[in-house]
Protein backbone atom coordinates (compact mmCIF):
# COMPACT_ATOMS: atom_id res chain seq x y z
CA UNK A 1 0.00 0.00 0.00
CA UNK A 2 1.21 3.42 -0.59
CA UNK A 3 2.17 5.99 1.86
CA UNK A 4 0.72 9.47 1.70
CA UNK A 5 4.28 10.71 1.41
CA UNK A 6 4.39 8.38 -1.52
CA UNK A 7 1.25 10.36 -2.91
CA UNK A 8 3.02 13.41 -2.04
CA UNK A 9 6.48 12.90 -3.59
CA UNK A 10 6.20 9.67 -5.81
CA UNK A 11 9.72 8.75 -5.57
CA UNK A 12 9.66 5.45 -6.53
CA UNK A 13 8.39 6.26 -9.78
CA UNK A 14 10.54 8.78 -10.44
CA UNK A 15 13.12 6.36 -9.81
CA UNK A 16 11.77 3.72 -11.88
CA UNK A 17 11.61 6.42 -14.68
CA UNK A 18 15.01 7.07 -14.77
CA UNK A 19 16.25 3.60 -14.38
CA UNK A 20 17.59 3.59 -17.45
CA UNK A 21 20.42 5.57 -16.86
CA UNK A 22 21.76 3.70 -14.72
CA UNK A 23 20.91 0.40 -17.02
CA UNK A 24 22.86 2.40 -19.41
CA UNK A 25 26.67 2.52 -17.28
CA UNK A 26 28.97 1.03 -19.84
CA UNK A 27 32.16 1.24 -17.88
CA UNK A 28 35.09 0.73 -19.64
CA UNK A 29 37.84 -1.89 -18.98
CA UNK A 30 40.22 0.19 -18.56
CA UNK A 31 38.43 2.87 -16.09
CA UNK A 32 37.98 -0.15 -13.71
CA UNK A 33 40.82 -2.84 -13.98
CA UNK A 34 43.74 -0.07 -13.05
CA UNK A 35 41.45 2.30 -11.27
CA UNK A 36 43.15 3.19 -7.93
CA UNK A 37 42.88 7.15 -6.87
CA UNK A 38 43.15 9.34 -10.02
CA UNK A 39 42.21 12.14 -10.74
CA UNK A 40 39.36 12.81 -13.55
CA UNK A 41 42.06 14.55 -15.67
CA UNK A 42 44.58 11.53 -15.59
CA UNK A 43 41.80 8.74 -16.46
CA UNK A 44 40.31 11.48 -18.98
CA UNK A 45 43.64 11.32 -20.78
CA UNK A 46 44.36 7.71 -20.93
CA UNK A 47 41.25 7.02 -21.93
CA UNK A 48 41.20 10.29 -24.39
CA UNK A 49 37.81 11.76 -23.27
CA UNK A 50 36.64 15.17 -22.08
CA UNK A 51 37.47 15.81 -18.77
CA UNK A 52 34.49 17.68 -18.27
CA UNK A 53 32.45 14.47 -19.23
CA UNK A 54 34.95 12.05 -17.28
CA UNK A 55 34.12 14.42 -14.37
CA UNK A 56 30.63 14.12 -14.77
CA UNK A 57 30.54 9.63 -15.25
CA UNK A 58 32.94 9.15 -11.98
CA UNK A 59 30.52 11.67 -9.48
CA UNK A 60 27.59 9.50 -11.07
CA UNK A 61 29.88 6.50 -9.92
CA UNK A 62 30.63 7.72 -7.00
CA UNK A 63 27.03 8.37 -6.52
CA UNK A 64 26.31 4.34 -7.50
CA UNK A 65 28.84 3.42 -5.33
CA UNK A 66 30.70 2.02 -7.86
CA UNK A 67 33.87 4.07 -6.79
CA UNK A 68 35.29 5.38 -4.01
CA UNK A 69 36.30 9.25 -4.21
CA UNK A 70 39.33 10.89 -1.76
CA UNK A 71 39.33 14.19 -1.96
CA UNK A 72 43.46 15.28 -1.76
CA UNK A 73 44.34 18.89 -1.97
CA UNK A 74 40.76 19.88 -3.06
CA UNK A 75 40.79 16.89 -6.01
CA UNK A 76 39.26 14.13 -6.04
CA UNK A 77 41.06 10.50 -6.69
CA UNK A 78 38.93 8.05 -7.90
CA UNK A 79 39.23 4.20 -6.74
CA UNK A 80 37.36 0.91 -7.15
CA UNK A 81 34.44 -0.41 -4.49
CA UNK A 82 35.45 -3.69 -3.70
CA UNK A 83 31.72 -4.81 -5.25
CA UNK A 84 33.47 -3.03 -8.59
CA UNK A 85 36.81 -4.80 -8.42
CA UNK A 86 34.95 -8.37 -7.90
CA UNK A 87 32.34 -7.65 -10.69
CA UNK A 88 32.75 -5.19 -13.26
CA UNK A 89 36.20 -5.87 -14.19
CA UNK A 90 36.80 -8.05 -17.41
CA UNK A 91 39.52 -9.86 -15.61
CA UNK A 92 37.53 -10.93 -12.66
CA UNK A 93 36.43 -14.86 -12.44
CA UNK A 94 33.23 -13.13 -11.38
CA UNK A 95 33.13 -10.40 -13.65
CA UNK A 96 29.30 -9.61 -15.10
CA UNK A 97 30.57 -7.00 -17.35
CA UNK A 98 29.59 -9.25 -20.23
CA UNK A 99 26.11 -9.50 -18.89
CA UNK A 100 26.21 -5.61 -19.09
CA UNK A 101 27.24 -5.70 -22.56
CA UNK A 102 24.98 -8.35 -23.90
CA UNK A 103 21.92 -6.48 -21.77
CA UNK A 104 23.17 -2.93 -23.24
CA UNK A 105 23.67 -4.17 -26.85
CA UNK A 106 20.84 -6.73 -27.55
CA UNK A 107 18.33 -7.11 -24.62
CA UNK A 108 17.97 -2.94 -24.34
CA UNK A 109 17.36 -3.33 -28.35
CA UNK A 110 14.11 -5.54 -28.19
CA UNK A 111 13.07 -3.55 -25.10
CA UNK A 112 12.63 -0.73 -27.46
CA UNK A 113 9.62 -3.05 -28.81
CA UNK A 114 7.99 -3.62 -25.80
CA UNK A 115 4.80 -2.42 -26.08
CA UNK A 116 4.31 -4.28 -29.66
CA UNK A 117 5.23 -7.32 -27.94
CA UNK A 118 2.40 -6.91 -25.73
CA UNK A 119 0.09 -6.12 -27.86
CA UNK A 120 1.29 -9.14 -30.90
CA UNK A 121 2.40 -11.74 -28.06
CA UNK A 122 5.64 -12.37 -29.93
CA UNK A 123 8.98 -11.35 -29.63
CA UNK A 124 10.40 -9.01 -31.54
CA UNK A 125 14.05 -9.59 -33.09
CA UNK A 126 12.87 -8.44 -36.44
CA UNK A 127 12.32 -5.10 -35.68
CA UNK A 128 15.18 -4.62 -33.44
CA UNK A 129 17.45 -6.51 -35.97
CA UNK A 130 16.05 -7.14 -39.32
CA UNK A 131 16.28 -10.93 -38.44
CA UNK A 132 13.00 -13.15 -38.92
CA UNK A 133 12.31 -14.83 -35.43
CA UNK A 134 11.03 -18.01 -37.31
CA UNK A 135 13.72 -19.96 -35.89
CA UNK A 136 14.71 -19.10 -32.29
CA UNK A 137 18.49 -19.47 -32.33
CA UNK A 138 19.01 -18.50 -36.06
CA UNK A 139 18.11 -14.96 -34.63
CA UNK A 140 19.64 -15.65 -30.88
CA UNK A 141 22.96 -16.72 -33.17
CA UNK A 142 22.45 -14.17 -35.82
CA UNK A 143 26.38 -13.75 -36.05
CA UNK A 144 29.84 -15.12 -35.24
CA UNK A 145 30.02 -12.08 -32.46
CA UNK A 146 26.55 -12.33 -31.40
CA UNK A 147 26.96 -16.08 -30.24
CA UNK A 148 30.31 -15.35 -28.90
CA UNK A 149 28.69 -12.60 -27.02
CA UNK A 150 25.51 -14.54 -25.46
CA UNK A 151 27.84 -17.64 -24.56
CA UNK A 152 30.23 -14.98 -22.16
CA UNK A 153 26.47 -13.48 -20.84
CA UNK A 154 25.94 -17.16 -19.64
CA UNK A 155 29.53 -17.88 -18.23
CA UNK A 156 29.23 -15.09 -16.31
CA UNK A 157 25.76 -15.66 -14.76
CA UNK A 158 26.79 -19.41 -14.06
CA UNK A 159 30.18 -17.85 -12.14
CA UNK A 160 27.79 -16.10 -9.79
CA UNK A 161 25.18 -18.92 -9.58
CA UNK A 162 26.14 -22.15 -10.80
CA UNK A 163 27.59 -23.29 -7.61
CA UNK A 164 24.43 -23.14 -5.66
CA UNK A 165 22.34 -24.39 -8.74
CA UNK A 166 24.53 -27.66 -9.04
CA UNK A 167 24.98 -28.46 -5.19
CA UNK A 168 21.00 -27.54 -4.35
CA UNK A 169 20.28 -31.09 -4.28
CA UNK A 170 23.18 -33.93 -4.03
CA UNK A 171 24.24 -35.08 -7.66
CA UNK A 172 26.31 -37.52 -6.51
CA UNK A 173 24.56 -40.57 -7.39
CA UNK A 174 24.44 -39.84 -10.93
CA UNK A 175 27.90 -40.42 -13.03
CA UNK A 176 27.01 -39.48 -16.29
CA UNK A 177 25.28 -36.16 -16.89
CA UNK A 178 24.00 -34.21 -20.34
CA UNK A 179 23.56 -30.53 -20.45
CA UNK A 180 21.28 -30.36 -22.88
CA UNK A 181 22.11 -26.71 -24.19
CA UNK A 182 25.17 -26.37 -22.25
CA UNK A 183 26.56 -23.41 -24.17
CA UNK A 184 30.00 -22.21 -22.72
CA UNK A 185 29.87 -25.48 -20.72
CA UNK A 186 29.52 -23.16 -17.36
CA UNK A 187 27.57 -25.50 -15.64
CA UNK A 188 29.36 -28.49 -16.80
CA UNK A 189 32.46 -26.69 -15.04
CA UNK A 190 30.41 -26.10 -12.06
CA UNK A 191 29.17 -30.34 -12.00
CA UNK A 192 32.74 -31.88 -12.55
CA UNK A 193 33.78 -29.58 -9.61
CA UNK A 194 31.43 -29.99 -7.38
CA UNK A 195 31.24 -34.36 -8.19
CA UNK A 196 34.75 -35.43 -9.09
CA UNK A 197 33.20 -38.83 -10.38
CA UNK A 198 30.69 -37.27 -12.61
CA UNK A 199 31.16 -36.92 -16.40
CA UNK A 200 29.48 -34.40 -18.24
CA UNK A 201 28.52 -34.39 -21.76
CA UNK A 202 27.37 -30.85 -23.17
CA UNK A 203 25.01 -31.23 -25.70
CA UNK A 204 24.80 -28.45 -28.12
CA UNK A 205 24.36 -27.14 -31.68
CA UNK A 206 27.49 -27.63 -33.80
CA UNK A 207 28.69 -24.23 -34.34
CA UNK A 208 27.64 -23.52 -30.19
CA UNK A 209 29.65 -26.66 -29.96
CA UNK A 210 32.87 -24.98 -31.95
CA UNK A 211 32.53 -21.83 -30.44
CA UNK A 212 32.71 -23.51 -26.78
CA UNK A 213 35.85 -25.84 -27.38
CA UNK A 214 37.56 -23.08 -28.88
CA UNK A 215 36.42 -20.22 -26.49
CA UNK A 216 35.68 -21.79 -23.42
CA UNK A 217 36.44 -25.49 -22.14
CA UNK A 218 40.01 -26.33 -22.54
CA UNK A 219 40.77 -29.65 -24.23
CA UNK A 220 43.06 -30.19 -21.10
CA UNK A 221 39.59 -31.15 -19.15
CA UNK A 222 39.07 -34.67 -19.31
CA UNK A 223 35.55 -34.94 -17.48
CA UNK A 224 33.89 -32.83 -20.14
CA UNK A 225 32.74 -33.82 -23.74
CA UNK A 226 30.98 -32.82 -26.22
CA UNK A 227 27.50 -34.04 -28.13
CA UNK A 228 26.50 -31.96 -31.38
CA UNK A 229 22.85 -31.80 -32.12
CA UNK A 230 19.42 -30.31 -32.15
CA UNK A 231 17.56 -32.02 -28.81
CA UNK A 232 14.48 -31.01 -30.89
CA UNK A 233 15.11 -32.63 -34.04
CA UNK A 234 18.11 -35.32 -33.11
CA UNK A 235 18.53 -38.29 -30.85
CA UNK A 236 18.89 -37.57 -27.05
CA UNK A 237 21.77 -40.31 -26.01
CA UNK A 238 21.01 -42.28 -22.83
CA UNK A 239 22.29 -41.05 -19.33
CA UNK A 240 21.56 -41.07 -16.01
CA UNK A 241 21.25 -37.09 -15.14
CA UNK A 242 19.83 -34.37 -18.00
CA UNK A 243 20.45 -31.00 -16.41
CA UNK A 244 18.27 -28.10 -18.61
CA UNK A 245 19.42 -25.05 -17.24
CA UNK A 246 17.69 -21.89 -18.44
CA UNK A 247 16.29 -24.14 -21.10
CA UNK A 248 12.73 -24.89 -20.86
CA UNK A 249 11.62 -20.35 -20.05
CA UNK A 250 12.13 -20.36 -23.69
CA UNK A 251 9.38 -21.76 -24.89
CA UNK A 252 6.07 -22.69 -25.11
CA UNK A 253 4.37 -25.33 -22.94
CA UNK A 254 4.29 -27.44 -25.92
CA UNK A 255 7.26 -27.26 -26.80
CA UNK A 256 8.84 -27.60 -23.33
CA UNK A 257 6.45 -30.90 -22.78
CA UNK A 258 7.64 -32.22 -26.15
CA UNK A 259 11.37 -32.03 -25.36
CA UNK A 260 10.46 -33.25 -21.69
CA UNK A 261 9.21 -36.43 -22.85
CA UNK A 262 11.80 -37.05 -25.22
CA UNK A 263 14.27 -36.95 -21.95
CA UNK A 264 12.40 -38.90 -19.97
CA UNK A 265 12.56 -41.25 -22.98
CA UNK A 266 16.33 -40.98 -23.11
CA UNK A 267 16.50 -41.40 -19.47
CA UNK A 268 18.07 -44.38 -17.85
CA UNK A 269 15.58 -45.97 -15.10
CA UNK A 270 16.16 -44.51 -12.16
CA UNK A 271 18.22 -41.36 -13.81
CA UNK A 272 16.42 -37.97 -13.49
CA UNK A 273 16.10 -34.27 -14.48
CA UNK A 274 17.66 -31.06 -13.23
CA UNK A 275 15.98 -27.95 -14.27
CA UNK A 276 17.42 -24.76 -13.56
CA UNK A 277 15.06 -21.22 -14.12
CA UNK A 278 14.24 -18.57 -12.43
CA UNK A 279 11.00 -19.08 -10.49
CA UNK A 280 8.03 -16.98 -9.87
CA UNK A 281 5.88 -16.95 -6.88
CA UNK A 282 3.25 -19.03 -7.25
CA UNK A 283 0.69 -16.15 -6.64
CA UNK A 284 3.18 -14.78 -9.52
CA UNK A 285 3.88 -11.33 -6.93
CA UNK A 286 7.12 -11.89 -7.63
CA UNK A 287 9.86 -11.98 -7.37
CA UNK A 288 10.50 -8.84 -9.41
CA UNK A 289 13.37 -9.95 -11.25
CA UNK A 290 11.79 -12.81 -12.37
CA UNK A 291 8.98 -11.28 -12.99
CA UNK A 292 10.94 -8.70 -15.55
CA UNK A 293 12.76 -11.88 -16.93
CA UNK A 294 8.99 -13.53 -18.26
CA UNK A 295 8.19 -10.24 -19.92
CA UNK A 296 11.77 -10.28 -21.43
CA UNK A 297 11.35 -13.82 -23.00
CA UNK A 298 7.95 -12.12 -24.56
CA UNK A 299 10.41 -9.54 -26.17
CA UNK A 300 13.10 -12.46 -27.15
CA UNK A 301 11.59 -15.58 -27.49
CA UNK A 302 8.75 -17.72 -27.54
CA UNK A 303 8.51 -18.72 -23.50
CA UNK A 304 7.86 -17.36 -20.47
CA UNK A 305 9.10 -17.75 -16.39
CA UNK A 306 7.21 -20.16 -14.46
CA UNK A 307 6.20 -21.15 -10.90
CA UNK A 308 7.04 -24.74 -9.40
CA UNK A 309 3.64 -26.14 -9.55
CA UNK A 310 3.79 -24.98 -13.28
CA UNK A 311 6.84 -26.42 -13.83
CA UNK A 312 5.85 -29.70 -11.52
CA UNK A 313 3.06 -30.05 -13.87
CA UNK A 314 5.30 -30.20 -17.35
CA UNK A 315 7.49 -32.84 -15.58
CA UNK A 316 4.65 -35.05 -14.34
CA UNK A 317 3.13 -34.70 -17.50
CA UNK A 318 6.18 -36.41 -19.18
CA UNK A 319 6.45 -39.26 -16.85
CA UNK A 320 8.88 -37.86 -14.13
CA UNK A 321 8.45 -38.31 -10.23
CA UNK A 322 9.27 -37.80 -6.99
CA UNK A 323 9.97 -34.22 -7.79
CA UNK A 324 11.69 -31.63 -5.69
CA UNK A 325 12.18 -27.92 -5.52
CA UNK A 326 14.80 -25.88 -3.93
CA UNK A 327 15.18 -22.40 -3.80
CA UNK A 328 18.44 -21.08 -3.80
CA UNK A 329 17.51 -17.50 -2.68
CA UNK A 330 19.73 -15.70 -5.68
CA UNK A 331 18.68 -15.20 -9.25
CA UNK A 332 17.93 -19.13 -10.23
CA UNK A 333 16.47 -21.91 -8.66
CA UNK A 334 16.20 -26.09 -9.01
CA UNK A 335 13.63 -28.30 -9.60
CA UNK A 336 14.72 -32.41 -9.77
CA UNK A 337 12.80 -35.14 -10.80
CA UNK A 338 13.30 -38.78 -10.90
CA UNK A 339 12.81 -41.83 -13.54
């Protein structure tokens, strides 16, 4: 309910309005790997920008608390916040700068759309990109850069949340595991760490499948293969653990049943099924984020977010049991069910 100082002074909305800014900080590599107190003039020159405007970006940093300013003589220095240093820098192991860039460059694109995606209930790459949406991940994968650029979005999420996805239940029993659209192999990472007997397969389209060996999973790791396919159109090999992670909120509840019962299929008896999403209330009040992230797979693809019973209900409906949810209490959750 709102306040009558809310009434008053609607700050929220005001702040919701100009959200965007924010949504909008693009810092540079360079302002934030080597940041540690300079002056506006100094970064302004190595990075051969106004100083007025340089001077303008760090106060609004400073005003993020994204950087630390020491005033020294009547100038400022400018430094890193340690929540900078772990996650904006490129170099970081958690770094989400290429979340930034993919949400800045693509995601902030289709948001232009919103309101047509509303009112057609489709997404809308063609508009933002000139790209017909007929097949998913022809327009996901429109380009070389593109893919490259979507498959560091999902490394970095997985480097902040893959940890808690993978360990949420105990994966132990199961030896053999697919990731059936494993991308960058982030997860896979996260399994054969977490399970040192576990093998992981990451099953993938080819040129996904290219882009990964040569990007991101060093041929030096033993526990990790690869599988090239479509899981729509080709073959799902047997195993005893599928893992679809960030998978099924792409698409419709046809399609997600479809490719549900063609694991369960593929399963070995007693094997089972890890999904990974973000999950909404089951009121659907929230959470926000996830909330935001259903109307964003309106503007990009053909799916939505779901609650558990929603998902409970796909999984049953393929022939899974005994399932279980966990919440993880970050961005993405896990639901397991058994063969």
């Amino acid at each position: 309910m709102n306040s009558s100082n809310d009434i008053e002074y609607p700050k929220k909305i005001l702040d919701y309005m100009e959200g965007f800014l924010v949504s909008k900080f693009e810092i540079s590599n360079p302002l934030v790997s080597h940041l540690q107190s300079m002056s506006s003039a100094d970064i302004a020159k190595g990075l051969k920008t106004s100083v007025d405007g340089m001077e303008r970006l760090l106060m609004a940093c400073v005003g993020l608390q994204l950087l630390h300013a020491d005033i020294q003589n009547g100038e400022a220095l400018y430094s890193n916040t340690e929540l900078s240093r772990i996650y904006l820098t490129r170099t970081s192991p958690k770094s989400l700068f290429h979340s930034i860039q993919y949400n800045s460059q693509t995601i902030y694109l289709c948001w232009h759309y919103l309101a047509d995606a509303v009112r057609e209930g489709k997404n809308q790459y063609e508009k933002a990109f000139g790209v017909s949406s007929g097949d998913l991940f022809e327009a996901l994968y429109r380009s070389d850069e593109e893919m490259i650029t979507f498959m560091k979005l999902m490394n970095s999420v997985w480097n902040i949340c893959g940890k808690d996805v993978v360990t949420a239940f105990d994966l132990s029993p199961f030896q053999s595991i697919y990731d059936l659209g494993g991308c960058s192999g982030a997860v896979a990472k996260q399994c054969v760490s977490a399970y040192p007997e576990s093998m992981v397969t990451i099953f993938d389209l080819p040129k996904v499948v290219q882009m990964a060996k040569e990007h991101f999973v060093s041929s030096d790791e033993r526990r990790i293969s690869f599988h090239e396919g479509d899981f729509f159109r080709d073959p799902i090999p047997a195993s005893d653990l599928y893992i679809l992670a960030r998978i099924l909120h792409d698409w419709t509840d046809e399609k997600c049943l479809e490719l549900l019962i063609k694991v369960n299929k593929a399963c070995k008896p007693g094997g089972g099924l890890l999904l990974i999403e973000a999950l909404l209330n089951e009121d659907k009040s929230g959470p926000l984020t996830t909330q935001l992230y259903s109307l964003n797979m309106l503007v990009q693809t053909e799916g939505r977010e779901r609650s558990p019973s929603e998902y409970i209900h796909l999984m049953e409906a393929a022939g899974f049991t005994d399932i279980q949810v966990k919440r993880t209490g970050k961005l993405y959750d896990a639901v397991l069910g058994r063969k």
